[in-house]
C-alpha atoms as a PDB file:
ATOM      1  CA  UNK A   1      16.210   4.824  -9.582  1.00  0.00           C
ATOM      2  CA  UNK A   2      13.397   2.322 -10.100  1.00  0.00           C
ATOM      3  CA  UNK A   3      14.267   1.125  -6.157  1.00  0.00           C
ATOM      4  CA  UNK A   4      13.888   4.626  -4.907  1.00  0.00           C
ATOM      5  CA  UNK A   5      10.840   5.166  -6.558  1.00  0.00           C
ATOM      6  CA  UNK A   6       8.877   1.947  -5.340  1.00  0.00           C
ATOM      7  CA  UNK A   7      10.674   2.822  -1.566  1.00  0.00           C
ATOM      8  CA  UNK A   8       9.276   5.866  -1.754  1.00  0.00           C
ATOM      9  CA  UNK A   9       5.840   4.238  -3.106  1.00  0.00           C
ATOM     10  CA  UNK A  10       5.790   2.095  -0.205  1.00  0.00           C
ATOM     11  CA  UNK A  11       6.389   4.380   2.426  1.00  0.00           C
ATOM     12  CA  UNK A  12       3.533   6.513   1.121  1.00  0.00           C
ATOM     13  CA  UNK A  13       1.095   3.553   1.193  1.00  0.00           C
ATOM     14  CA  UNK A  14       2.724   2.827   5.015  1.00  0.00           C
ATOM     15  CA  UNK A  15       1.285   6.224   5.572  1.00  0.00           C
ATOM     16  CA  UNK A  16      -1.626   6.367   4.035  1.00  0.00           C
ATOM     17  CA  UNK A  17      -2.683   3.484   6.555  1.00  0.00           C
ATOM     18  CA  UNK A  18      -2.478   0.951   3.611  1.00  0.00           C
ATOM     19  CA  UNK A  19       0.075  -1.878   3.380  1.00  0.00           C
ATOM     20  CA  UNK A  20       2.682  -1.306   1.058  1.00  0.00           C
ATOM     21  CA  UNK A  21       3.331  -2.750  -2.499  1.00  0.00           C
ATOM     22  CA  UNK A  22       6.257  -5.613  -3.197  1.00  0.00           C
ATOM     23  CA  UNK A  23       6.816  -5.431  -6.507  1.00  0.00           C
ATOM     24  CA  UNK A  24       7.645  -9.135  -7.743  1.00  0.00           C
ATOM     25  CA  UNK A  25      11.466  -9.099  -9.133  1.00  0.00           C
ATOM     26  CA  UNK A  26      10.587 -12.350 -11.305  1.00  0.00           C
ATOM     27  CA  UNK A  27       7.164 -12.643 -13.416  1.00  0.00           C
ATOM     28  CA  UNK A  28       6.099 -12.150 -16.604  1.00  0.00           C
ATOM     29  CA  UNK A  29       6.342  -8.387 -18.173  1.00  0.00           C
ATOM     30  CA  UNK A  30       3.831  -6.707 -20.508  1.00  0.00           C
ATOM     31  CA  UNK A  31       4.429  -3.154 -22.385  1.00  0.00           C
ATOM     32  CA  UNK A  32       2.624  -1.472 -24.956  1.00  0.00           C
ATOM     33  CA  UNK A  33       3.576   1.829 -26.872  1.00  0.00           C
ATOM     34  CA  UNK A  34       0.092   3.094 -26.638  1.00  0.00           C
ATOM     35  CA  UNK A  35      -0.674   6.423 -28.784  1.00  0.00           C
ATOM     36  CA  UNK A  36       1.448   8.817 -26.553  1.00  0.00           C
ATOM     37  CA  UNK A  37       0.645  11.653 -23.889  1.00  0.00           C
ATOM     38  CA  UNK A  38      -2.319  12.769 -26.924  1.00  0.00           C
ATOM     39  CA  UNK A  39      -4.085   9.438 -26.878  1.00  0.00           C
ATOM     40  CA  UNK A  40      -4.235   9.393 -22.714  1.00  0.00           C
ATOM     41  CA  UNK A  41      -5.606  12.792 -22.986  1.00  0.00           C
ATOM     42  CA  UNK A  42      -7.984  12.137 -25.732  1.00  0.00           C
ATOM     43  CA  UNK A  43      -9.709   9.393 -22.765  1.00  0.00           C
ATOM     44  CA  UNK A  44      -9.224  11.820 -20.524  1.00  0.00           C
ATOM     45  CA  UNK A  45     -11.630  14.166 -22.235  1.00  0.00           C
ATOM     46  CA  UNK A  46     -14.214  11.317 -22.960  1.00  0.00           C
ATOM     47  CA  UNK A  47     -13.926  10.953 -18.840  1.00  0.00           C
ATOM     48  CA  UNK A  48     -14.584  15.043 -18.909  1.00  0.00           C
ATOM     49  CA  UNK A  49     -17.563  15.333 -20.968  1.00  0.00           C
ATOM     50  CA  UNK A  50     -19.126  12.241 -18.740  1.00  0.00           C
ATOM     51  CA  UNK A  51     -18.547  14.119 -16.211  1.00  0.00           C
ATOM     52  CA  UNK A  52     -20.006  16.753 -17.299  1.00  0.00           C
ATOM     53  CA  UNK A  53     -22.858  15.645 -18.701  1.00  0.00           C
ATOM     54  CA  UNK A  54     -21.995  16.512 -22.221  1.00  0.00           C
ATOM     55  CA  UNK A  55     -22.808  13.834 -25.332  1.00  0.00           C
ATOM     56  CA  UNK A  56     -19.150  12.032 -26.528  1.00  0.00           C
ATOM     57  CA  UNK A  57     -19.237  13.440 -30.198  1.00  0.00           C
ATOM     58  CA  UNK A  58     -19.510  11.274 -33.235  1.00  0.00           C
ATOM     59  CA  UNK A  59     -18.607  13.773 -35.859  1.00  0.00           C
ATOM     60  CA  UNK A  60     -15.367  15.388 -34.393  1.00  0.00           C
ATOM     61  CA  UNK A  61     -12.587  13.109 -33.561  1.00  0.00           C
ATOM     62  CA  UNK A  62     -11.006  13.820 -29.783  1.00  0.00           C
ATOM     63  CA  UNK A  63      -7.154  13.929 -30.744  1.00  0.00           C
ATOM     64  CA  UNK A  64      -5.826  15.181 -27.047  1.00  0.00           C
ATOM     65  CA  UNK A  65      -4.709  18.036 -28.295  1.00  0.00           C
ATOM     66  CA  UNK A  66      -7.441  20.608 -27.429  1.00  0.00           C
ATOM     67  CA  UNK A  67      -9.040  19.129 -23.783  1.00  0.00           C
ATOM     68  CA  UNK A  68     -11.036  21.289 -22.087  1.00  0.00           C
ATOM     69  CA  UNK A  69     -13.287  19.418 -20.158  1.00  0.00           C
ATOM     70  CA  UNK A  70     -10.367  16.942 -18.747  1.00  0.00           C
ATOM     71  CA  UNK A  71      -8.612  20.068 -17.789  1.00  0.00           C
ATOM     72  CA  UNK A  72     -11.430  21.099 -15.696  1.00  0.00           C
ATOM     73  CA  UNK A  73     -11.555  17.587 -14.569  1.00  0.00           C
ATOM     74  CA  UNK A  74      -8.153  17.492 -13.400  1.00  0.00           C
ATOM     75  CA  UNK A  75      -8.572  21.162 -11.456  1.00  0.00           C
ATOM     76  CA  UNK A  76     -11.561  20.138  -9.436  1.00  0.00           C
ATOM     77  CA  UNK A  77      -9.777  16.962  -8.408  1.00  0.00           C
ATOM     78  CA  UNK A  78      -6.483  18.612  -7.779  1.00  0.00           C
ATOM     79  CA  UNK A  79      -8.482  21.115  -5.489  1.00  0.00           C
ATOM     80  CA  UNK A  80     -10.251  18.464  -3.325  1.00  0.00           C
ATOM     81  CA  UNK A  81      -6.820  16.207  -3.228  1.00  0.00           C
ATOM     82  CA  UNK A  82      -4.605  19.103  -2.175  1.00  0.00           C
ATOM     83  CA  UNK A  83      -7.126  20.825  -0.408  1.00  0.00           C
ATOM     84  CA  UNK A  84      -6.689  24.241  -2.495  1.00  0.00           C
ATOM     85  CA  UNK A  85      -6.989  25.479  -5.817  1.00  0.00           C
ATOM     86  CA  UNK A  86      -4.362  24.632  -8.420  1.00  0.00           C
ATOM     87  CA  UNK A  87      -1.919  27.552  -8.809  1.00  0.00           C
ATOM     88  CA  UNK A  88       0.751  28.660 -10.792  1.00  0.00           C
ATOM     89  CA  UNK A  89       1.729  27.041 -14.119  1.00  0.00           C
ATOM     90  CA  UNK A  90      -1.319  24.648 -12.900  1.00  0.00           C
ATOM     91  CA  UNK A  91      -3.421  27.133 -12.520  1.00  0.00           C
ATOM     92  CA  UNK A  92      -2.598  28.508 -16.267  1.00  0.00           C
ATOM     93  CA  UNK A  93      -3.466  24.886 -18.134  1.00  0.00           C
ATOM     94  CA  UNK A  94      -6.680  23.800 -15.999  1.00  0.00           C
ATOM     95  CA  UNK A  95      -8.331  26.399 -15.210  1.00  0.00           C
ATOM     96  CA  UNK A  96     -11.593  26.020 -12.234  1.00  0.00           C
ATOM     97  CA  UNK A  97     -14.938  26.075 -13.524  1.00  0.00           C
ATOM     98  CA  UNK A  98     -16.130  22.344 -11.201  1.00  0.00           C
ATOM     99  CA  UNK A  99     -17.638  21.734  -8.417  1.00  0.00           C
ATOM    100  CA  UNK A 100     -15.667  19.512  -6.056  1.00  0.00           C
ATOM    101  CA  UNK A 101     -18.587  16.958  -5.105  1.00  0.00           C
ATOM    102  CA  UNK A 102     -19.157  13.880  -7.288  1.00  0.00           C
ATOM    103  CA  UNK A 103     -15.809  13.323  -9.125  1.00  0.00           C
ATOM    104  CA  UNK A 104     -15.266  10.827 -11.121  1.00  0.00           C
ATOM    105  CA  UNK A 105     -12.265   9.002 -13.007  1.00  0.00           C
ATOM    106  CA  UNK A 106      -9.660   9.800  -9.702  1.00  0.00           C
ATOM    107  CA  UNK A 107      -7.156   8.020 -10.661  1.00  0.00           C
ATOM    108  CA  UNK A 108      -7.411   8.459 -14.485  1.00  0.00           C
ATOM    109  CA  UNK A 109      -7.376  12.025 -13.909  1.00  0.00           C
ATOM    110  CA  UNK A 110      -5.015  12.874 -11.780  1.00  0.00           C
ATOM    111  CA  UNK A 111      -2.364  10.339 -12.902  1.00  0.00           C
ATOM    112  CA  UNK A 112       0.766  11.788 -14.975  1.00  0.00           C
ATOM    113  CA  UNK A 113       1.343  10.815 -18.060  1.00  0.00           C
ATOM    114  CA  UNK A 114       4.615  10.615 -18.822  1.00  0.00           C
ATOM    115  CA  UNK A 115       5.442   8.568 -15.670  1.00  0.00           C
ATOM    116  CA  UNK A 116       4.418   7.710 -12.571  1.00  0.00           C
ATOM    117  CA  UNK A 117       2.600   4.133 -11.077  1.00  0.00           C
ATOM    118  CA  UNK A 118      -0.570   2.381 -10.601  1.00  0.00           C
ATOM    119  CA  UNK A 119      -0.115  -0.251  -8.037  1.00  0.00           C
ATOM    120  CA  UNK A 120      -2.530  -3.386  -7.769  1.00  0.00           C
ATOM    121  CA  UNK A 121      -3.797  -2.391  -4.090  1.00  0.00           C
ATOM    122  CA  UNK A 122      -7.308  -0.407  -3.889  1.00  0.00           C
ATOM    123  CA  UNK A 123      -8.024   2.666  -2.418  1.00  0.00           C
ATOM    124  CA  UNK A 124     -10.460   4.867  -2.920  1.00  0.00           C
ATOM    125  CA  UNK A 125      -8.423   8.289  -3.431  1.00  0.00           C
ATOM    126  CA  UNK A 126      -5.302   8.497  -5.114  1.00  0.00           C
ATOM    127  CA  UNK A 127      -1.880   9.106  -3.047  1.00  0.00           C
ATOM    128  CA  UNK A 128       0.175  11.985  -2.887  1.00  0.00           C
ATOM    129  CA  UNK A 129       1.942  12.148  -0.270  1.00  0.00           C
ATOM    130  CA  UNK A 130       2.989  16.370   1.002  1.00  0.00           C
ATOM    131  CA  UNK A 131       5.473  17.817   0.846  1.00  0.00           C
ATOM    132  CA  UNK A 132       6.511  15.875  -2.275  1.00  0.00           C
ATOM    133  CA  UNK A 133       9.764  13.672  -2.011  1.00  0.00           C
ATOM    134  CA  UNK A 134      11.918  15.920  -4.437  1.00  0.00           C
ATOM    135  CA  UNK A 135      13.793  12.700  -5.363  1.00  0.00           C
ATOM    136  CA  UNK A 136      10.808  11.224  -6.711  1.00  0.00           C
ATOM    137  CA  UNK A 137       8.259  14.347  -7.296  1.00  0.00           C
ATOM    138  CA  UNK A 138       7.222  13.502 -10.788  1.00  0.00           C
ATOM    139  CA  UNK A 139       5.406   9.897 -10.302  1.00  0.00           C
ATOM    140  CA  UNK A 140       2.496  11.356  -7.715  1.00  0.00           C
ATOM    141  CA  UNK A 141       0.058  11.016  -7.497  1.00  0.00           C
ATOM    142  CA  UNK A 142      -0.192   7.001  -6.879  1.00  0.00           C
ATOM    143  CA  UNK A 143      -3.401   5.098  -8.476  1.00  0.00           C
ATOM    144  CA  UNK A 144      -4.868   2.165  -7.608  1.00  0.00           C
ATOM    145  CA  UNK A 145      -5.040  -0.562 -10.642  1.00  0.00           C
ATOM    146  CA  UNK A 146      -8.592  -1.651  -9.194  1.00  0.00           C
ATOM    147  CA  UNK A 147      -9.830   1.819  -9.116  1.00  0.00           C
ATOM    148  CA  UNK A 148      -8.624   2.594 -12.570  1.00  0.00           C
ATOM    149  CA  UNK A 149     -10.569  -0.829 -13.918  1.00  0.00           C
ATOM    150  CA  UNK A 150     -13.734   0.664 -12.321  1.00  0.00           C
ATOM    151  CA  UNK A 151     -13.166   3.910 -14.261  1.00  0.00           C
ATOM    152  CA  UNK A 152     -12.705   2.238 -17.110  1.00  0.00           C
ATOM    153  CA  UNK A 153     -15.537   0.400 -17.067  1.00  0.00           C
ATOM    154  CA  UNK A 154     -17.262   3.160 -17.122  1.00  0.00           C
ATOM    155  CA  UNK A 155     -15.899   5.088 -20.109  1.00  0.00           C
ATOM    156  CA  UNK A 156     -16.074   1.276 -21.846  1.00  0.00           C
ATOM    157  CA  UNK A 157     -19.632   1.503 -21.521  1.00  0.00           C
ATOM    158  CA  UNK A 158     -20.130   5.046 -22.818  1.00  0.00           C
ATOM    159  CA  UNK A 159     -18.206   4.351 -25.688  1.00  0.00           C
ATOM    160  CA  UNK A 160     -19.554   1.000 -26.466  1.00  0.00           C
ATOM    161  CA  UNK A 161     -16.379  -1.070 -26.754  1.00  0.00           C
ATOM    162  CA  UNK A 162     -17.400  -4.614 -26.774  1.00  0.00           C
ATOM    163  CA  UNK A 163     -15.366  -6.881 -24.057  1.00  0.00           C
ATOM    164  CA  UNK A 164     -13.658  -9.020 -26.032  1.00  0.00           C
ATOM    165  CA  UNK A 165     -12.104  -6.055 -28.337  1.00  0.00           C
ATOM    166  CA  UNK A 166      -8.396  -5.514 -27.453  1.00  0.00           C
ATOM    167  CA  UNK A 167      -6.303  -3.413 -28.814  1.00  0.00           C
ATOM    168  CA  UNK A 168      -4.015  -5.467 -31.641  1.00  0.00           C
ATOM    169  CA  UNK A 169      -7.882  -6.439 -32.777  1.00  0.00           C
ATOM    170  CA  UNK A 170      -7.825  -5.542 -36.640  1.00  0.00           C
ATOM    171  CA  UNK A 171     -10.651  -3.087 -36.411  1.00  0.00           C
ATOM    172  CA  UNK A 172      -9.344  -1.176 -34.188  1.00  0.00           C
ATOM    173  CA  UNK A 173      -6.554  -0.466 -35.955  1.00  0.00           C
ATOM    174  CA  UNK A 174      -8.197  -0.155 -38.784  1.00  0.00           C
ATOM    175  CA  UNK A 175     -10.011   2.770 -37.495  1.00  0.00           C
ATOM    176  CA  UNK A 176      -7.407   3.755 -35.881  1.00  0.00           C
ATOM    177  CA  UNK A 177      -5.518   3.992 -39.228  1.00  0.00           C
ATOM    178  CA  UNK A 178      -8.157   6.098 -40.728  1.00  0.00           C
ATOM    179  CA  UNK A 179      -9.822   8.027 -38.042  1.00  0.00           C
ATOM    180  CA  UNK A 180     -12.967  10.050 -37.996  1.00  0.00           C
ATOM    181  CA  UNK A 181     -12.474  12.762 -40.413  1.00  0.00           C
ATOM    182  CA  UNK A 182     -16.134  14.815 -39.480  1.00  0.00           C
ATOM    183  CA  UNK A 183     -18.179  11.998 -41.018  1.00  0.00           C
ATOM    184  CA  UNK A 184     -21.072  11.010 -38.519  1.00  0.00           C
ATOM    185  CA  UNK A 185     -20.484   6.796 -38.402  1.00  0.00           C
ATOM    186  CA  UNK A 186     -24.089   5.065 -37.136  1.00  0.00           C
ATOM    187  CA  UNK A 187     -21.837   2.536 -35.322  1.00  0.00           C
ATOM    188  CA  UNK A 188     -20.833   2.093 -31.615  1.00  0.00           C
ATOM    189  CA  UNK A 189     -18.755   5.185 -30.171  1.00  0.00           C
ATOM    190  CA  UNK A 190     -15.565   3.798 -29.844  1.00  0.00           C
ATOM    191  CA  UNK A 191     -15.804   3.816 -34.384  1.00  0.00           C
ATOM    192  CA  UNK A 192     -16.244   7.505 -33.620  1.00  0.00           C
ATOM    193  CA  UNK A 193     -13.380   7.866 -31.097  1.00  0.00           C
ATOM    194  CA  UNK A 194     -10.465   5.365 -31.948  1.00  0.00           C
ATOM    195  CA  UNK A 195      -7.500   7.580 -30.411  1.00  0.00           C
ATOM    196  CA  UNK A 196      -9.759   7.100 -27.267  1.00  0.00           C
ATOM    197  CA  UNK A 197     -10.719   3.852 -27.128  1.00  0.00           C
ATOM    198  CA  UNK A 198      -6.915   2.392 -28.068  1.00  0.00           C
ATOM    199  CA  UNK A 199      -5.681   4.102 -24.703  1.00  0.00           C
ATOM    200  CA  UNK A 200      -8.880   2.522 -23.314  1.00  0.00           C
ATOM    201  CA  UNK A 201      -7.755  -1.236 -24.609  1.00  0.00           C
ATOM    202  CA  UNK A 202      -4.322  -0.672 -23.612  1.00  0.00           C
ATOM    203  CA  UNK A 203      -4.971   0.294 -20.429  1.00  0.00           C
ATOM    204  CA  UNK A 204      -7.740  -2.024 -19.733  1.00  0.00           C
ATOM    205  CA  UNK A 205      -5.217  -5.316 -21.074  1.00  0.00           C
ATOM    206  CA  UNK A 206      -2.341  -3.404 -18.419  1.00  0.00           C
ATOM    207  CA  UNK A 207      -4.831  -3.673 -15.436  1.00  0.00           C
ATOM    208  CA  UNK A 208      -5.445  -7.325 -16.193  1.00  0.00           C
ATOM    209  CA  UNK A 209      -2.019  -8.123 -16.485  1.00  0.00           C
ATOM    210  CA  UNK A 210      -1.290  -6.245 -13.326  1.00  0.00           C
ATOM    211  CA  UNK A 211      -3.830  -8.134 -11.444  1.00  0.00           C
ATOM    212  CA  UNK A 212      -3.013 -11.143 -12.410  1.00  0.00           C
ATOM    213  CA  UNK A 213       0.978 -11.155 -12.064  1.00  0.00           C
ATOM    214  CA  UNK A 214       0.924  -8.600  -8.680  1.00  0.00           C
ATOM    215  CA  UNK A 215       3.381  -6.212 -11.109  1.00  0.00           C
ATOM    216  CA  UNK A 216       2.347  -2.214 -10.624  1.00  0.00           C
ATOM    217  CA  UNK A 217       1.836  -0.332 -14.268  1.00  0.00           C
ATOM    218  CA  UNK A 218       4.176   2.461 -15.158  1.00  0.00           C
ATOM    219  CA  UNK A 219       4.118   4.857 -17.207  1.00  0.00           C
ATOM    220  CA  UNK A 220       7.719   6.016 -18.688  1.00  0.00           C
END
């Protein structure tokens, strides 16, 4: 299944003008259990509010349960990668209230999150190739591991996670442990926003890893 998939993932690339990805059969692996579909939504709607201008909150703790603003997020880039409006079921969860010029977080957005690949190769727009392989339609679209380090960047920043925090560090567990419970904290963001910030780390320590052994990420 795994060899279908990365076929598939190269001849997408192929076609997308972009050489494809060899994933390595021998090098060192890396996993992480992360804080489930909830905690890659809860960055997700960090990435929304940036987006839309909106403050990150200190006093209410982003679970990933209730994300508007990475809904919308996901429909305006779902529009301009298609080429339409998302309809359907699609059309039911994220709703279209964006504007389709100046999106940001691509390939954070519009990645699945229950499985699917980031592959160390950049490129600007994520890949999805049309119509969608039925064999393999639940890994598009493809991100780029260089593009998502940008994006995460970014939403390290607005959250003020230091560089050197990673996500076994003690206090971010400990927050973690005992998250915001409506108390303002006067310290950096991420205190705020642990569920956030732990998919941050994790995904932040997968793109290094990535990089440095040529592997692609997956989700699964």
């Amino acid at each position: 299944m795994v060899e279908r998939e990365f076929e598939a993932i190269a001849q997408a690339m192929q076609a997308a003008g972009l050489p494809p990805h060899v994933e390595p059969t021998d090098c060192e692996d890396w996993c992480a259990n992360g804080y489930g579909y909830s905690g890659l939504h809860a960055l997700g709607e960090v990435a929304g509010l940036i987006w839309q201008g909106r403050p990150i909150p200190r006093a209410t703790l982003l679970t990933g349960e209730d994300t508007p603003a990475e809904m919308a997020l996901f429909n305006a880039h779902w529009a301009r990668l298609m080429g339409k409006p998302a309809r359907g079921w699609l059309a039911r969860l994220f709703p279209a209230k964006a504007k389709p010029e100046n999106l940001p977080f691509a390939h954070l957005s519009l990645h699945p999150d229950g499985t699917g690949y980031y592959v160390p190769t950049p490129f600007a727009t994520p890949i999805c190739p049309s119509p969608l392989p039925p064999e393999t339609e639940d890994i598009w679209p493809l991100g780029s591991v260089q593009k998502l380090q940008e994006e995460l960047a970014i939403l390290a920043e607005a959250l003020e996670v230091p560089p050197l925090l990673h996500s076994e560090s003690d206090e971010v567990l400990e927050f973690l442990d005992e998250p915001n419970d409506g108390r303002i904290t006067d310290g950096p963001l991420w205190q705020a926003q642990p569920i956030a910030t732990w998919s941050l780390l994790i995904l932040r320590e997968a793109c290094t890893h990535s990089l440095k052994t040529g592997a692609a990420i997956h989700f699964g």
